[in-house]
N, C-alpha and C. Protein backbone atom coordinates (compact mmCIF):
# COMPACT_ATOMS: atom_id res chain seq x y z
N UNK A 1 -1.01 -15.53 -1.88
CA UNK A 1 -1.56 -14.60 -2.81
C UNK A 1 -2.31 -13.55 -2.01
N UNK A 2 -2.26 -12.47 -2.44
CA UNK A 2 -2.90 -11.20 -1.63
C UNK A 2 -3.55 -10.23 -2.44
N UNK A 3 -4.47 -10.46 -2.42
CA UNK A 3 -5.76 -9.79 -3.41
C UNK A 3 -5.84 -8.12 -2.68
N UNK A 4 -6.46 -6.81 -3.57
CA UNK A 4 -6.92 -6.29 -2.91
C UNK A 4 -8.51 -5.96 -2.69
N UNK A 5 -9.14 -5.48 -1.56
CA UNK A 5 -9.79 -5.58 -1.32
C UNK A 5 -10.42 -6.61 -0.11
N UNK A 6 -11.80 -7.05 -0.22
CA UNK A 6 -12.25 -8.00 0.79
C UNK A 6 -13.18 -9.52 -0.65
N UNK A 7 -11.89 -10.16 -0.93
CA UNK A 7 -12.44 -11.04 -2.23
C UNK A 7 -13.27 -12.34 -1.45
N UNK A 8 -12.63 -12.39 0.14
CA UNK A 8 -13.25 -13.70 0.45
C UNK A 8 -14.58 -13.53 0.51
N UNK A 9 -15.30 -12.32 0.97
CA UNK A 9 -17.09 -12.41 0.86
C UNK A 9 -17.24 -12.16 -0.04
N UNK A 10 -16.37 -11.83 -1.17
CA UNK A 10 -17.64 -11.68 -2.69
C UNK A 10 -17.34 -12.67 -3.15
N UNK A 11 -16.84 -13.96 -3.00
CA UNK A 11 -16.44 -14.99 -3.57
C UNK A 11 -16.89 -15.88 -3.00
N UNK A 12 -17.49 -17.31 -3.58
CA UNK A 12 -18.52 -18.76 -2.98
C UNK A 12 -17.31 -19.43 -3.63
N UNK A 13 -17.15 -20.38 -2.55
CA UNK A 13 -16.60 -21.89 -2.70
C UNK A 13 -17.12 -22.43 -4.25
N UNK A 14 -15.95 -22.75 -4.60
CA UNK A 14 -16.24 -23.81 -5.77
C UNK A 14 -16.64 -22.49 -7.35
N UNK A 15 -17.00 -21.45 -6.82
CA UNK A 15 -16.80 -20.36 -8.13
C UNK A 15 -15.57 -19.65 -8.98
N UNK A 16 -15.26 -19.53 -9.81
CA UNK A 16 -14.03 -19.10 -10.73
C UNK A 16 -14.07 -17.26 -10.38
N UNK A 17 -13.13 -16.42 -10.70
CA UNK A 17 -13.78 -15.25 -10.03
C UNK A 17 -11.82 -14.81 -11.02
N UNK A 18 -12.21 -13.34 -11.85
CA UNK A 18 -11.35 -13.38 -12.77
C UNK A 18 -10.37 -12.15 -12.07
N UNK A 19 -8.92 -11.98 -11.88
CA UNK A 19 -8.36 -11.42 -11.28
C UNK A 19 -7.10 -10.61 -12.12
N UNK A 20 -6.41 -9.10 -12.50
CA UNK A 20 -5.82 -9.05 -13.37
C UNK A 20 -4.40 -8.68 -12.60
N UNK A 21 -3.10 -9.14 -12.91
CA UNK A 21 -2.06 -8.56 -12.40
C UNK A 21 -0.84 -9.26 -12.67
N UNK A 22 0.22 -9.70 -12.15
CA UNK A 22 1.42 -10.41 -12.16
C UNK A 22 1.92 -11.80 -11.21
N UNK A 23 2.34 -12.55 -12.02
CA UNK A 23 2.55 -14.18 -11.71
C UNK A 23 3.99 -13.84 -11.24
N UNK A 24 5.17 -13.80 -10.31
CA UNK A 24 6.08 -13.82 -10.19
C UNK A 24 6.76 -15.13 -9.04
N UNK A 25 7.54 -15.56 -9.74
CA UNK A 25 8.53 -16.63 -9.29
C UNK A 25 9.87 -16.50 -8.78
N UNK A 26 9.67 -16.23 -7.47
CA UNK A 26 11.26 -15.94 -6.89
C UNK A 26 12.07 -17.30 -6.74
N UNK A 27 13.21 -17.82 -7.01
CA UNK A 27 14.41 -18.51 -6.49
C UNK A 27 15.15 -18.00 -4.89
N UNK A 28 14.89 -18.75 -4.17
CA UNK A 28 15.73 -18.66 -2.76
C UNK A 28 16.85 -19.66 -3.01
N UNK A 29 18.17 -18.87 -2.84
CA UNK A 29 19.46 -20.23 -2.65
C UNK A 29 19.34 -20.67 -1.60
N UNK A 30 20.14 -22.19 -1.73
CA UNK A 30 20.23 -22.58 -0.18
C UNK A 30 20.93 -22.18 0.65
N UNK A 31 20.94 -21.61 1.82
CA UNK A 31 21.57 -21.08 2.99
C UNK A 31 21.86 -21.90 4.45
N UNK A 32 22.30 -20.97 5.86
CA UNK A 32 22.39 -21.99 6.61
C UNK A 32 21.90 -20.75 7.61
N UNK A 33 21.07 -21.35 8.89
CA UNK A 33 20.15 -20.46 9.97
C UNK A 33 20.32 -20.92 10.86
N UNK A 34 21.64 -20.78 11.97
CA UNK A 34 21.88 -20.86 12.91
C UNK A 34 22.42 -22.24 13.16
N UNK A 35 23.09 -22.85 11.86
CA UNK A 35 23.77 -23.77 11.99
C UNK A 35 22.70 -24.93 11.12
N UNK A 36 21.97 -24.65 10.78
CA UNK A 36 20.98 -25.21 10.34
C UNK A 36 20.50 -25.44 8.70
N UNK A 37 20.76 -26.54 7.90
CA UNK A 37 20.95 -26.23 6.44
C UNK A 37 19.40 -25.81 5.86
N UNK A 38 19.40 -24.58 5.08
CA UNK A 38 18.05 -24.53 4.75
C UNK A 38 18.18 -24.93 2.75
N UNK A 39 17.26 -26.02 2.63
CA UNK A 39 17.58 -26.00 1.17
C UNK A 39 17.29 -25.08 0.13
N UNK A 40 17.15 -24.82 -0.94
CA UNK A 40 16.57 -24.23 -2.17
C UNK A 40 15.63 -24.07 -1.88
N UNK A 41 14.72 -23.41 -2.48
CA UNK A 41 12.89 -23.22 -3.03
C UNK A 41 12.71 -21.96 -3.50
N UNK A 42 11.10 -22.24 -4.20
CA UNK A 42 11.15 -21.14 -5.17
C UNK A 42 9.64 -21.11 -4.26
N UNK A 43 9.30 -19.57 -4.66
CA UNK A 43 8.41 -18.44 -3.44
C UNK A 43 7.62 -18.43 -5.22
N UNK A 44 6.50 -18.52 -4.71
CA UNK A 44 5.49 -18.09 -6.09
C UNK A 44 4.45 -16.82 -5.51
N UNK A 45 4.43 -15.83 -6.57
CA UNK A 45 3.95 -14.63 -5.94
C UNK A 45 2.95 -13.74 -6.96
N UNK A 46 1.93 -13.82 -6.54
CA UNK A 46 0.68 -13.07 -7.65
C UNK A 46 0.62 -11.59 -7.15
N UNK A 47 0.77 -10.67 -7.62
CA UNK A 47 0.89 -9.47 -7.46
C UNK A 47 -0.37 -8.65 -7.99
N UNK A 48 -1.40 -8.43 -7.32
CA UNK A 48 -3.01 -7.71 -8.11
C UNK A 48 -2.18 -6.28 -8.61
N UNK A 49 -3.09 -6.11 -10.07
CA UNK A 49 -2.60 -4.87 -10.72
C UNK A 49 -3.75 -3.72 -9.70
């Protein structure tokens, strides 16, 4: 997740901190990398408005 700004110093451990923008869920097929089987997975991606 990639916020903008600098959220890690305005933000304390263990506090809720409200953020507005987009939840996106990519699908990767499975492929092969140099002979090498790579399986499925899905990439989860928050996008700040």
């Amino acid at each position: 997740m990639t916020l903008i700004g600098n959220w890690l110093q305005k933000s304390r451990e263990g506090k809720a901190f409200t953020v507005r923008g987009t939840l996106r869920v990519v699908h990767h097929e499975a492929y092969a990398v140099n002979g090498v089987h790579v399986p499925p997975w899905d990439d989860i991606r928050f996008e700040e408005r």
